[in-house]
N, C-alpha and C. Protein backbone atom coordinates (compact mmCIF):
# COMPACT_ATOMS: atom_id res chain seq x y z
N UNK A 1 -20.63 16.65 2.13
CA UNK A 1 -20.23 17.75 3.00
C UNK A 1 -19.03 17.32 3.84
N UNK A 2 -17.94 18.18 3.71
CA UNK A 2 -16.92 18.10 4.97
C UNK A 2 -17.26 18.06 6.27
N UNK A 3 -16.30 17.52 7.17
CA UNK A 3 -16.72 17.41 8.43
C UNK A 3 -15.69 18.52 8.80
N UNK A 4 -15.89 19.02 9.62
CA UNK A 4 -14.91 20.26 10.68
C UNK A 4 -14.01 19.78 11.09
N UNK A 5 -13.61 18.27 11.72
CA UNK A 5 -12.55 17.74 11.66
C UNK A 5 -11.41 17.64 10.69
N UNK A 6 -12.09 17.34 9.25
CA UNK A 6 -11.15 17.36 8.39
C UNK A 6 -10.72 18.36 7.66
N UNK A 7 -11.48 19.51 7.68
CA UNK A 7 -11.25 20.58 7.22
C UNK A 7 -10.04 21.38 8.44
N UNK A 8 -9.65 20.81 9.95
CA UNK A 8 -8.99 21.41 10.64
C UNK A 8 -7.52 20.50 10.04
N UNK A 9 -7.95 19.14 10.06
CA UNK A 9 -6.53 18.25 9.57
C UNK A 9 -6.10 18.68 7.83
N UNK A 10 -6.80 19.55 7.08
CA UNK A 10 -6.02 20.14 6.33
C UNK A 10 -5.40 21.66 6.21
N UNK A 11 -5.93 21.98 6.75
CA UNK A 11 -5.35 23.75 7.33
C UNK A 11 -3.84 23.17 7.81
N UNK A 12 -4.20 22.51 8.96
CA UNK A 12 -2.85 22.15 9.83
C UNK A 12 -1.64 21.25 8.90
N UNK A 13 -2.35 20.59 8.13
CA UNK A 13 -1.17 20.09 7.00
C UNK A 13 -0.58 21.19 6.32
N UNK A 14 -1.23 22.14 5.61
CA UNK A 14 -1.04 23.45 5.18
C UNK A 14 -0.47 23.97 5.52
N UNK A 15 -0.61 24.38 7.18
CA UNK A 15 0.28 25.41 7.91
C UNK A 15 2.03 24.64 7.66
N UNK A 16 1.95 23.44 8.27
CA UNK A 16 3.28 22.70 8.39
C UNK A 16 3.80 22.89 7.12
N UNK A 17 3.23 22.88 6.08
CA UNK A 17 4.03 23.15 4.54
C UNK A 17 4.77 24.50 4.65
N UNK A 18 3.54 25.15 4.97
CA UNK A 18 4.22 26.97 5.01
C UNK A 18 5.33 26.93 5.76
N UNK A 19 5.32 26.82 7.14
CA UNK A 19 6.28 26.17 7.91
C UNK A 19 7.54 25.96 7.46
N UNK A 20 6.72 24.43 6.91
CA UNK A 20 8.70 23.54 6.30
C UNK A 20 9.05 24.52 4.97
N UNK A 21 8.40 24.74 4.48
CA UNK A 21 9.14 25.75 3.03
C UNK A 21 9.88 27.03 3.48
N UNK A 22 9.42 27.25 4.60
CA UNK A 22 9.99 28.65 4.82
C UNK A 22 11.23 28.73 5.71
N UNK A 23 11.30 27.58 6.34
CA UNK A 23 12.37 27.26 7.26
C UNK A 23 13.78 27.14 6.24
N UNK A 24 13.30 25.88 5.27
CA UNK A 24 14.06 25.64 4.41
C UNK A 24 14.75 26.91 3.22
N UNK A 25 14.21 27.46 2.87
CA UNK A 25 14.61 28.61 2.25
C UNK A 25 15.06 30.03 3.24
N UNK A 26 14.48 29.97 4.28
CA UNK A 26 15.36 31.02 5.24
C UNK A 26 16.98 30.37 5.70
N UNK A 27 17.13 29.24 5.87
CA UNK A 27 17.97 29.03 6.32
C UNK A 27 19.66 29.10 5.50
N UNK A 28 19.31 28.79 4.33
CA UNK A 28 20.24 29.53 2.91
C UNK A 28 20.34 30.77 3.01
N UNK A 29 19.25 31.57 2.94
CA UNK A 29 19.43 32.84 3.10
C UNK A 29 20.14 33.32 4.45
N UNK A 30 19.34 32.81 5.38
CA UNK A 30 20.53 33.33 7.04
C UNK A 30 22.12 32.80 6.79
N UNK A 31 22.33 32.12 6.40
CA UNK A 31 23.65 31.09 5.97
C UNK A 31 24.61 32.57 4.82
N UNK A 32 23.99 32.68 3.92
CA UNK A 32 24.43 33.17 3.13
C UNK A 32 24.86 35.30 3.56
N UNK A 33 23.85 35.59 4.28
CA UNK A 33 24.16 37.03 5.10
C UNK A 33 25.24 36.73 6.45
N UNK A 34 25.54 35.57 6.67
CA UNK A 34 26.60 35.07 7.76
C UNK A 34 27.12 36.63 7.60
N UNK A 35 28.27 36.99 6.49
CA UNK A 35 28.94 38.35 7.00
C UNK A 35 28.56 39.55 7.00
N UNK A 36 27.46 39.86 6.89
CA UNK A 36 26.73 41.25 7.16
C UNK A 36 26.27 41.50 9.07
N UNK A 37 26.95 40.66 9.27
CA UNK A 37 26.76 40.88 11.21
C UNK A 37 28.24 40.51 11.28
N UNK A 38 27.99 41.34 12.93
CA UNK A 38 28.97 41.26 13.83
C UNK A 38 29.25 39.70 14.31
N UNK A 39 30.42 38.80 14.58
CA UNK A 39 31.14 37.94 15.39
C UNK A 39 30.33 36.45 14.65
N UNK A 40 29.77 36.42 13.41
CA UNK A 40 28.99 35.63 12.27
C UNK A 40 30.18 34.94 11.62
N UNK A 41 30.62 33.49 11.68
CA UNK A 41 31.73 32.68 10.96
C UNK A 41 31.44 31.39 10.35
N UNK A 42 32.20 31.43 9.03
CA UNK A 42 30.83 30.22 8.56
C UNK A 42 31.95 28.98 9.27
N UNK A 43 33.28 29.63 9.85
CA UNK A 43 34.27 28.10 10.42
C UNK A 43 33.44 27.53 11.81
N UNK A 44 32.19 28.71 12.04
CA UNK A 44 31.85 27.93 13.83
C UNK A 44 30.69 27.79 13.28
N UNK A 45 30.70 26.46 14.11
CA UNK A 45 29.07 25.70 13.59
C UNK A 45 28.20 26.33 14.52
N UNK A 46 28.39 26.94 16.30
CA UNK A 46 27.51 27.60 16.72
C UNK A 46 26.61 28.67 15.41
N UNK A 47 27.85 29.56 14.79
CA UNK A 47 27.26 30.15 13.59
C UNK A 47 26.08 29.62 12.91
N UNK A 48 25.78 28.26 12.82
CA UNK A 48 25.23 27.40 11.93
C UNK A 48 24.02 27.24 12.63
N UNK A 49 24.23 26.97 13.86
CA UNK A 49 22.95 26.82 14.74
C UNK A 49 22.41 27.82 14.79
N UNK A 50 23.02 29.23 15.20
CA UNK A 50 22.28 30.14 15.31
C UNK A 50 21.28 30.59 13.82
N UNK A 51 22.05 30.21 12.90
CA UNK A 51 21.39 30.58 11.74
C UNK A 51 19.78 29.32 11.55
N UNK A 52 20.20 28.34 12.05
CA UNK A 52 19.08 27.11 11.75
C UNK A 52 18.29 28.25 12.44
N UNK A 53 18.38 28.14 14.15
CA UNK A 53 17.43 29.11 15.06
C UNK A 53 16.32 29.85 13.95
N UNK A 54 17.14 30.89 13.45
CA UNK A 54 16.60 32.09 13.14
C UNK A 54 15.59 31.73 12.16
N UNK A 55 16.47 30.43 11.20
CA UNK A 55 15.51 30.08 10.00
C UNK A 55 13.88 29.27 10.64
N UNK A 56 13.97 28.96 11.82
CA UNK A 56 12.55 28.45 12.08
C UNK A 56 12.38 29.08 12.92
N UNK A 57 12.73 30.60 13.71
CA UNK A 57 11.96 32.13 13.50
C UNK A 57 11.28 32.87 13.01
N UNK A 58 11.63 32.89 11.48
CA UNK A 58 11.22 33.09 10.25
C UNK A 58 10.27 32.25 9.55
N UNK A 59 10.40 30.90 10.07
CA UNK A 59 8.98 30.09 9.91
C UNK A 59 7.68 30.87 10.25
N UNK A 60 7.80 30.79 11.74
CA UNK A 60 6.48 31.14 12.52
C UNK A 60 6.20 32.47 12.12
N UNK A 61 7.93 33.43 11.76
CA UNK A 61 6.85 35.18 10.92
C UNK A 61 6.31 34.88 9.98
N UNK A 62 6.67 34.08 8.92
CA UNK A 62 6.01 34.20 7.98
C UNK A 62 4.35 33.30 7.90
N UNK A 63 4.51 32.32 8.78
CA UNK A 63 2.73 31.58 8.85
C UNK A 63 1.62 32.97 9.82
N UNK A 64 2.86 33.86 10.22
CA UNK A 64 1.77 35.05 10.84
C UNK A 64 1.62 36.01 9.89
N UNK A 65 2.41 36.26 9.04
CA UNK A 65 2.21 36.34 7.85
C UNK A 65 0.79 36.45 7.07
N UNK A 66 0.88 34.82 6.57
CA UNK A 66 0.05 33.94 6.12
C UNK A 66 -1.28 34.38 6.89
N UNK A 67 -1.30 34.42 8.58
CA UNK A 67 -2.41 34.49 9.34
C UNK A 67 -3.09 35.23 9.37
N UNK A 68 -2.38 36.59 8.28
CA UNK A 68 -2.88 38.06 8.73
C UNK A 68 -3.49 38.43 7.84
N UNK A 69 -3.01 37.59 6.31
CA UNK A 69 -3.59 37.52 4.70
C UNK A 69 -5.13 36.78 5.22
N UNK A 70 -4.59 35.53 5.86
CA UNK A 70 -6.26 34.57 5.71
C UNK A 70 -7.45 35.75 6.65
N UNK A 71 -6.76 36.24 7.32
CA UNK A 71 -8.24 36.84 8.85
C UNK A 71 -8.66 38.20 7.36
N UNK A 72 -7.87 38.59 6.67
CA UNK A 72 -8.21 39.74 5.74
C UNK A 72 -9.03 39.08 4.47
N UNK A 73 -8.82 37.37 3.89
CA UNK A 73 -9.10 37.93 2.48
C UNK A 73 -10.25 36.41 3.03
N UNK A 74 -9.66 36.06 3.90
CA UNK A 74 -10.84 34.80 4.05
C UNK A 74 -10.60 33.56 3.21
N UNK A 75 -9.53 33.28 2.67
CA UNK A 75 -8.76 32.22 2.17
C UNK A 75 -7.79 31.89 1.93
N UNK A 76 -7.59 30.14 2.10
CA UNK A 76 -6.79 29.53 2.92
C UNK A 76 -5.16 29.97 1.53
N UNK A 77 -5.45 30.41 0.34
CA UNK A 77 -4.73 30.39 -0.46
C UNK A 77 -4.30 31.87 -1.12
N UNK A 78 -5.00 32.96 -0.38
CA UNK A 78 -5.31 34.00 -0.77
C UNK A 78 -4.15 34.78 -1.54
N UNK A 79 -2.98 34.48 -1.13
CA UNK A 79 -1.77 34.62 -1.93
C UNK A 79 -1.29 34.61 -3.20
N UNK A 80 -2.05 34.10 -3.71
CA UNK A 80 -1.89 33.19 -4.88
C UNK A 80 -2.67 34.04 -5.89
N UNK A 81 -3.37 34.43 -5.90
CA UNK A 81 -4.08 36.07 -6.73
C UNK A 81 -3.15 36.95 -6.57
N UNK A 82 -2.44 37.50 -7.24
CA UNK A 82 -2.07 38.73 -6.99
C UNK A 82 -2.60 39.97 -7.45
N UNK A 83 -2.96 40.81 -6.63
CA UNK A 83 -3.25 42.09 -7.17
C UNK A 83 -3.26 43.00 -5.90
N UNK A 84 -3.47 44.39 -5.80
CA UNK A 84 -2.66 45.86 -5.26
C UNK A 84 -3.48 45.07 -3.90
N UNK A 85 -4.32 44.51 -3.78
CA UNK A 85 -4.09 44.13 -2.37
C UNK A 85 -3.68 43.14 -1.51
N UNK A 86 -3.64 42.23 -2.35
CA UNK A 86 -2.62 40.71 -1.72
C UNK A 86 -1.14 41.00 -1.63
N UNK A 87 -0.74 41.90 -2.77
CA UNK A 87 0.48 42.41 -2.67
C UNK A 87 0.98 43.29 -1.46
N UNK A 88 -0.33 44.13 -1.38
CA UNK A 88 0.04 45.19 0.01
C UNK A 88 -0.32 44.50 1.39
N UNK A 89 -0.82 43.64 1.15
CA UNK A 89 -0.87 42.72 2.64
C UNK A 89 0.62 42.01 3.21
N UNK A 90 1.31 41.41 1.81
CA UNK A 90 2.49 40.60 1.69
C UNK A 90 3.58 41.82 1.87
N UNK A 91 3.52 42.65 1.11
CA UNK A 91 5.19 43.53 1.44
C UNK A 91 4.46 44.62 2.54
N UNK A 92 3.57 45.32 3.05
CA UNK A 92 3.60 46.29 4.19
C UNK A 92 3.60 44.94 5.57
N UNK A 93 3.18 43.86 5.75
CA UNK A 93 3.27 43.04 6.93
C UNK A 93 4.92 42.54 6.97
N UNK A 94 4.91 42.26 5.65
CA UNK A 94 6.96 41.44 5.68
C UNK A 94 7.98 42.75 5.92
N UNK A 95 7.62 44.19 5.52
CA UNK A 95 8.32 45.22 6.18
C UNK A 95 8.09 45.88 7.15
N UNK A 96 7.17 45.77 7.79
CA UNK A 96 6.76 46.42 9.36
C UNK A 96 7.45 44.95 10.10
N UNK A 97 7.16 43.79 10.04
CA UNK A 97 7.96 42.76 10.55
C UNK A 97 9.53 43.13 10.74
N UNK A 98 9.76 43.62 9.69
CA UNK A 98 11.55 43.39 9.38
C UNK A 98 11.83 44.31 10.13
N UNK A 99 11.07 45.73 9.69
CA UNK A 99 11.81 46.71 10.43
C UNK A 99 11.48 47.01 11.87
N UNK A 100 10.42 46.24 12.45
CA UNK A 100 10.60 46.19 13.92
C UNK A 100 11.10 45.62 14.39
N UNK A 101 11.36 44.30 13.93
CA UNK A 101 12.20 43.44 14.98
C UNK A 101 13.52 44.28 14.55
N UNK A 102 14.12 44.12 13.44
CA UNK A 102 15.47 44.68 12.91
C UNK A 102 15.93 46.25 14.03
N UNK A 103 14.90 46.72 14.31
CA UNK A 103 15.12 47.94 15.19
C UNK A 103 15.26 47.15 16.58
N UNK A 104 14.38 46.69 17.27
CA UNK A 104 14.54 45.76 18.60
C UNK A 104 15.89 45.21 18.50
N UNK A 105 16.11 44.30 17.38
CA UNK A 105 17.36 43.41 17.56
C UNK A 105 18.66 44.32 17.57
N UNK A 106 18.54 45.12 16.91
CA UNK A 106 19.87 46.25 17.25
C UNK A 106 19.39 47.07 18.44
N UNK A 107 18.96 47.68 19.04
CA UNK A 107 18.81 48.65 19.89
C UNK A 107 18.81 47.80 21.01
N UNK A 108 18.73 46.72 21.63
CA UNK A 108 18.59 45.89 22.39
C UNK A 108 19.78 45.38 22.29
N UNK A 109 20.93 45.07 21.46
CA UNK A 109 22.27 44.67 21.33
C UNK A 109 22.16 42.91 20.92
N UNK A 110 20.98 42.16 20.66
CA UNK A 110 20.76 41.05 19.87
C UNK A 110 21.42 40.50 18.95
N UNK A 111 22.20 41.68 18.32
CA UNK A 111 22.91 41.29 17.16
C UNK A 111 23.10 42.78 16.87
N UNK A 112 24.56 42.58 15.89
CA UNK A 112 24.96 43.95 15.37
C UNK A 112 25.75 43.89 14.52
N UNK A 113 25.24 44.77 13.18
CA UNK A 113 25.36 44.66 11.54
C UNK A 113 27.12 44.44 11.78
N UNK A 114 27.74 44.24 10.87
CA UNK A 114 29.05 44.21 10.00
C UNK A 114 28.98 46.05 9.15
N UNK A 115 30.39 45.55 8.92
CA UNK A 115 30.67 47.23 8.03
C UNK A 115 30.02 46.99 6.48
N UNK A 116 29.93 45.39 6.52
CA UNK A 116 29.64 45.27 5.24
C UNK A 116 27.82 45.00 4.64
N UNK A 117 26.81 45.47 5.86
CA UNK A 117 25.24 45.22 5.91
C UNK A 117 25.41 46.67 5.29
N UNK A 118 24.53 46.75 3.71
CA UNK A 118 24.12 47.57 3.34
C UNK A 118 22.60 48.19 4.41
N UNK A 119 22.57 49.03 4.62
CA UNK A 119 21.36 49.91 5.17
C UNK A 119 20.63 50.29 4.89
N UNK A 120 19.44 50.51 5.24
CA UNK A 120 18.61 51.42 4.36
C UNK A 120 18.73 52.97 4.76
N UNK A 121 18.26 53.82 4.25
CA UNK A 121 18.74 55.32 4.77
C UNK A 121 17.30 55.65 5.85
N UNK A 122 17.77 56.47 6.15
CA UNK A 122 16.64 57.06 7.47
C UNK A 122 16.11 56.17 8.63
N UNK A 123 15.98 54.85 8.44
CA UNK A 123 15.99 53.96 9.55
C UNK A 123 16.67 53.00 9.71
N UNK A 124 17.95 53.10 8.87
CA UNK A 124 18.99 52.22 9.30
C UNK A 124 19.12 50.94 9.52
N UNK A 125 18.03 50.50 8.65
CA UNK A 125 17.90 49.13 8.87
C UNK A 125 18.80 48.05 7.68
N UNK A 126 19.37 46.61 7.96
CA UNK A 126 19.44 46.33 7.27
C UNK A 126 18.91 45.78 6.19
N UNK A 127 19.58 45.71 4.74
CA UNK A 127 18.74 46.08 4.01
C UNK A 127 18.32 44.09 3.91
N UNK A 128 19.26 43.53 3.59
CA UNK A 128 19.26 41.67 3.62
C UNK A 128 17.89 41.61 4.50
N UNK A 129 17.98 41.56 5.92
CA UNK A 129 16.93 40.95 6.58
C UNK A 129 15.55 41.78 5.72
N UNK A 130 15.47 43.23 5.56
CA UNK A 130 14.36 43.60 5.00
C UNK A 130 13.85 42.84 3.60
N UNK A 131 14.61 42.79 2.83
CA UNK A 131 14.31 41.83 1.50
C UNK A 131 13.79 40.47 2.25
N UNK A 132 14.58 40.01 3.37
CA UNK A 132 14.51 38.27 3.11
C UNK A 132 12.91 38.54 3.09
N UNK A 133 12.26 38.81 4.30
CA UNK A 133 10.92 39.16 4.66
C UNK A 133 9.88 40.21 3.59
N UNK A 134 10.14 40.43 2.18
CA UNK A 134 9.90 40.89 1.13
C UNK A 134 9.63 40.02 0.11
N UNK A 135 10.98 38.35 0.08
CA UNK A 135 10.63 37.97 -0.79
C UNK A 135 10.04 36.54 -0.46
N UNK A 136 10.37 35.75 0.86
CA UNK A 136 11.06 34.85 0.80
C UNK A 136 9.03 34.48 0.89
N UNK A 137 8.29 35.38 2.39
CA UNK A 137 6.71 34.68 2.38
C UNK A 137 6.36 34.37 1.66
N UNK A 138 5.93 34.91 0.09
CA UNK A 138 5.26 35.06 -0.97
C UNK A 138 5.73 33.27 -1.71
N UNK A 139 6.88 33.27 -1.58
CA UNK A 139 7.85 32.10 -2.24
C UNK A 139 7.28 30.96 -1.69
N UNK A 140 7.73 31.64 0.18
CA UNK A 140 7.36 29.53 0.79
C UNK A 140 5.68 29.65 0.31
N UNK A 141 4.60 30.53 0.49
CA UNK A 141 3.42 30.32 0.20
C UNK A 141 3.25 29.23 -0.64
N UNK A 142 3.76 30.06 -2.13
CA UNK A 142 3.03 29.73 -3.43
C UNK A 142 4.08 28.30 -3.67
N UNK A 143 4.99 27.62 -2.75
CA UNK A 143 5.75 26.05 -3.08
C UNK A 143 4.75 25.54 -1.80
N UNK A 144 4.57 26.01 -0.29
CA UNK A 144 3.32 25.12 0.01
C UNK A 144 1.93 24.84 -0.61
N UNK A 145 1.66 25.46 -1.58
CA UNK A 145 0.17 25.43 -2.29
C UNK A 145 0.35 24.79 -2.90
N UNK A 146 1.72 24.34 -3.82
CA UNK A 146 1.54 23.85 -4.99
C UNK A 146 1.26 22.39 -4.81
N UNK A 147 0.13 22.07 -5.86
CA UNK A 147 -0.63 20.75 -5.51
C UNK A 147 -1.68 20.47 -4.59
N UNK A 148 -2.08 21.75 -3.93
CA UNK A 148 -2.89 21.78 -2.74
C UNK A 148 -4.34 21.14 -3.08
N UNK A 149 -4.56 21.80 -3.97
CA UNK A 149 -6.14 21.94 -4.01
C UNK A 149 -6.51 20.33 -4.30
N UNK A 150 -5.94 20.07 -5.40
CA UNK A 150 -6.11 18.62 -6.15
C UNK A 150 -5.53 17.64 -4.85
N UNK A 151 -3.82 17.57 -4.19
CA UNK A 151 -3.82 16.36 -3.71
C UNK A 151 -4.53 16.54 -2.02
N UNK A 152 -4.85 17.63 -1.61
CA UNK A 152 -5.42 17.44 -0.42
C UNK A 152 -7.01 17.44 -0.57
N UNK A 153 -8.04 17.35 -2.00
CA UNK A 153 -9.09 17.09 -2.22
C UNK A 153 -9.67 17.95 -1.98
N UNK A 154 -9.26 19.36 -1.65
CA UNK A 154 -9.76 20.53 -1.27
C UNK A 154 -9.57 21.56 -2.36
N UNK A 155 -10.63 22.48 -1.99
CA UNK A 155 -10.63 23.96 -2.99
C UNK A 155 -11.06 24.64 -2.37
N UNK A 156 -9.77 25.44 -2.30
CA UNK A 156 -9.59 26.81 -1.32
C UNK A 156 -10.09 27.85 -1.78
């Protein structure tokens, strides 16, 4: 039998994977939408920072993410099945995410699109940040799992 201790020191290894995978792959992506915003230059490294920022922003949405799949399906891997409801947990949480903050961050003056941020129609959102948060959770998930079960001696 597991002890509760160790079953907390592997969640928390877990989380940090979700974490580092998602940081790492947001941060290409923030890097790469550089010109779909306003006063965004890939010559200023502030640019660069602000984009790191955002990419371990996007960490912590997406392990809430993650947090909102586990309190619903009751496992630590639940992602990893796909079907009409792991799916609708993953894209209605990664687009109510996008498009609220995406509404806050413009209406609040946080940031403000370029001529060149495709939109979405009727709520005007952009469309980049809505995808990143569409594709990117599902991605860092299923590269933090991989190897989970076997090298952390666990089965989720």
């Amino acid at each position: 039998m597991r002890l509760m201790s160790e079953d907390r020191t592997v969640m928390l290894r877990f989380l940090f994977r979700i974490f580092l995978w998602s940081a790492l792959l947001n941060y290409p992506w923030e890097m790469l939408q550089m010109p779909l915003f306003q006063a965004m230059k890939f010559t200023d490294p502030m640019s660069w920072l602000i984009c790191f920022r955002a990419s371990l922003g996007d960490g912590i949405i997406i392990l809430s993410i993650w947090g909102f799949g586990y309190l619903v399906f009751r496992r630590i891997t639940w992602f990893r099945i796909l079907n009409i409801k792991t799916i609708s947990v993953l894209l209605i949480s990664g687009a109510a995410i996008a498009i609220g903050f995406e509404i806050y961050a413009i209406g609040t003056g946080r940031w403000e699109y370029s001529e060149f941020m495709p939109l979405i129609p009727l709520i005007r959102v952009g469309l980049s940040p809505f995808l990143q948060l569409l594709i990117l959770p599902w991605v860092s998930m299923i590269l933090a799992s991989r190897g989970f079960g076997a090298d952390e001696g666990y089965q989720p």
